[in-house]
Protein backbone atom coordinates (compact mmCIF):
# COMPACT_ATOMS: atom_id res chain seq x y z
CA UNK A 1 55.22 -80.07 40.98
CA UNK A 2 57.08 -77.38 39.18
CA UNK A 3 57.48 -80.02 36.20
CA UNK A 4 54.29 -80.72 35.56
CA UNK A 5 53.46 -77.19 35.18
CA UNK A 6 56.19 -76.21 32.74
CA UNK A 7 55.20 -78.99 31.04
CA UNK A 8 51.41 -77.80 30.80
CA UNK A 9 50.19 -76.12 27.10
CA UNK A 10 48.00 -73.29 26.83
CA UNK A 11 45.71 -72.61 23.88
CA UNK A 12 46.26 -69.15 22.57
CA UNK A 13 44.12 -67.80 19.57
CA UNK A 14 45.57 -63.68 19.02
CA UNK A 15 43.25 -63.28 15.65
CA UNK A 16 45.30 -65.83 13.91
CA UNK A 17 44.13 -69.09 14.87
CA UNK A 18 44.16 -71.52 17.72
CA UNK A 19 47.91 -72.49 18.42
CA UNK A 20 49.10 -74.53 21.65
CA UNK A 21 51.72 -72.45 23.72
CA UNK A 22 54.03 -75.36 26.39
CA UNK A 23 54.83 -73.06 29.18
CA UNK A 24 57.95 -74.09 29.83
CA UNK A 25 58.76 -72.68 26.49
CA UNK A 26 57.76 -69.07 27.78
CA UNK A 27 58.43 -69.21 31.48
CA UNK A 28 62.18 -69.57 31.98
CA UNK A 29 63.89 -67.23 34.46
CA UNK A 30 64.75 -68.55 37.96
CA UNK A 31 62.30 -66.02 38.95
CA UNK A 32 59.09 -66.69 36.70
CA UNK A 33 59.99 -70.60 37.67
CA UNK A 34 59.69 -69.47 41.45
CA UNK A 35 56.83 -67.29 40.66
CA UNK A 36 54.77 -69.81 38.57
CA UNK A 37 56.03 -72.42 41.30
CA UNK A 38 54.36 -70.88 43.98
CA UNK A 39 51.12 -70.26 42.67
CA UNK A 40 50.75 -73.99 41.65
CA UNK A 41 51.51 -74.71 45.47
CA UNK A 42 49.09 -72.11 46.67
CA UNK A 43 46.50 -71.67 43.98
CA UNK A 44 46.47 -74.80 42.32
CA UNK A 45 47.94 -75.90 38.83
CA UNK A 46 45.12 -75.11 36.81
CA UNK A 47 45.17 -71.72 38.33
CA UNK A 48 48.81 -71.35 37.64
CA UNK A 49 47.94 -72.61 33.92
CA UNK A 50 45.26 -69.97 33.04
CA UNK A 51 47.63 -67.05 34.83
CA UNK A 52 50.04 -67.86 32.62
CA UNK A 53 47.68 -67.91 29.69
CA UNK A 54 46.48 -64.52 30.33
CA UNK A 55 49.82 -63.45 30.39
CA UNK A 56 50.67 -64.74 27.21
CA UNK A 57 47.55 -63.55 25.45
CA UNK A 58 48.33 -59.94 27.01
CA UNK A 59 51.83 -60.07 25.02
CA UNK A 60 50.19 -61.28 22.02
CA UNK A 61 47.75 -58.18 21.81
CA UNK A 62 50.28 -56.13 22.00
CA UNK A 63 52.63 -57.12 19.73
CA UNK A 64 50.33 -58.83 16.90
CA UNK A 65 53.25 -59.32 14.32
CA UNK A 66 55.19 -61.92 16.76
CA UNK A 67 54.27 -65.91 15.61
CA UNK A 68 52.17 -67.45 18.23
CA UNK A 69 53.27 -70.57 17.19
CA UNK A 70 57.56 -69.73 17.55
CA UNK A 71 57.50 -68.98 21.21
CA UNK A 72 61.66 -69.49 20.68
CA UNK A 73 61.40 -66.19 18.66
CA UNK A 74 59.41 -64.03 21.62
CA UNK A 75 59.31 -66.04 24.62
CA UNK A 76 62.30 -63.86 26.28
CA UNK A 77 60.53 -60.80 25.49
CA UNK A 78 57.11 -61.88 26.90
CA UNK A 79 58.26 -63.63 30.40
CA UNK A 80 57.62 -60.26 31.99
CA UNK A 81 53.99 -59.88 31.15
CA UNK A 82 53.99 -63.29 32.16
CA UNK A 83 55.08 -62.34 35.95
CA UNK A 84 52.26 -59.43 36.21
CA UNK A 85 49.56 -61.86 35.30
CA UNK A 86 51.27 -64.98 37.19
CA UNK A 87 51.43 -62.46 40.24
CA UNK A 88 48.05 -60.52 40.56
CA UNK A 89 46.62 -61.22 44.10
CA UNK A 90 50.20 -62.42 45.04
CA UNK A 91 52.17 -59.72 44.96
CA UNK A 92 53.46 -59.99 48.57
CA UNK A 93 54.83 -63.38 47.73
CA UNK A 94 57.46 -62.48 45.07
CA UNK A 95 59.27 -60.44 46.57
CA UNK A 96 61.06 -63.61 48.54
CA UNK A 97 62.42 -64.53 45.09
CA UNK A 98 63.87 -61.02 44.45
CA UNK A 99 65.37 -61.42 48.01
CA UNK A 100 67.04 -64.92 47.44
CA UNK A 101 68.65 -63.37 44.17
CA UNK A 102 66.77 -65.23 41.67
CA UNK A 103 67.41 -64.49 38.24
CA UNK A 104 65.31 -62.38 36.02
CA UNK A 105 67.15 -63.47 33.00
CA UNK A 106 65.20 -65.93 30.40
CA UNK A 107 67.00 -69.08 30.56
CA UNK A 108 68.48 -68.56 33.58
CA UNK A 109 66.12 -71.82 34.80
CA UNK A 110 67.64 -75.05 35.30
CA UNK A 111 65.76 -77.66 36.47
């Protein structure tokens, strides 16, 4: 399931112009894997998707001189906006991947 996800896009337009985000390009700590993992399983993919999205779109506002389109270049720096948005109403839940030692470091996924 996790695949699929990762391999989802998101459209992203910060005042630039429409680009296409993959999410597997932002999302890459053992921990943002987990988080985004579980959401899929409970809320649905699409749900994930749009989480994820909002997350991204949140780090774009606030840092308008990154390149939407180079996630390589700000992807590491973003993940953690990512986990707030990928985590709202599930809170309670990631707090088993902090237990089991997951890694908050970007890149720190391998599949």
């Amino acid at each position: 399931k996790i695949t699929s996800v990762l391999a989802l896009h998101v459209d992203v337009d910060p005042g630039k112009g429409k680009t296409m985000v993959r999410i597997g390009d932002v999302v890459t700590s053992e921990y943002g894997v987990g988080l985004l993992a579980d959401h899929a399983i409970h809320g649905g993919a699409g749900g994930a998707r749009d989480a994820t999205k909002k997350g991204i779109l949140a780090y774009l506002k606030e840092h308008p001189d990154v390149d939407a389109a180079s996630p390589a270049s700000w992807a590491a720096d973003a993940e953690q906006y990512l986990w707030d948005a990928i985590m709202a109403g599930w809170t309670d839940r990631a707090a088993a991947f902090i237990d089991a030692g997951c890694s908050k470091d970007a890149g720190s996924y391998v599949p």
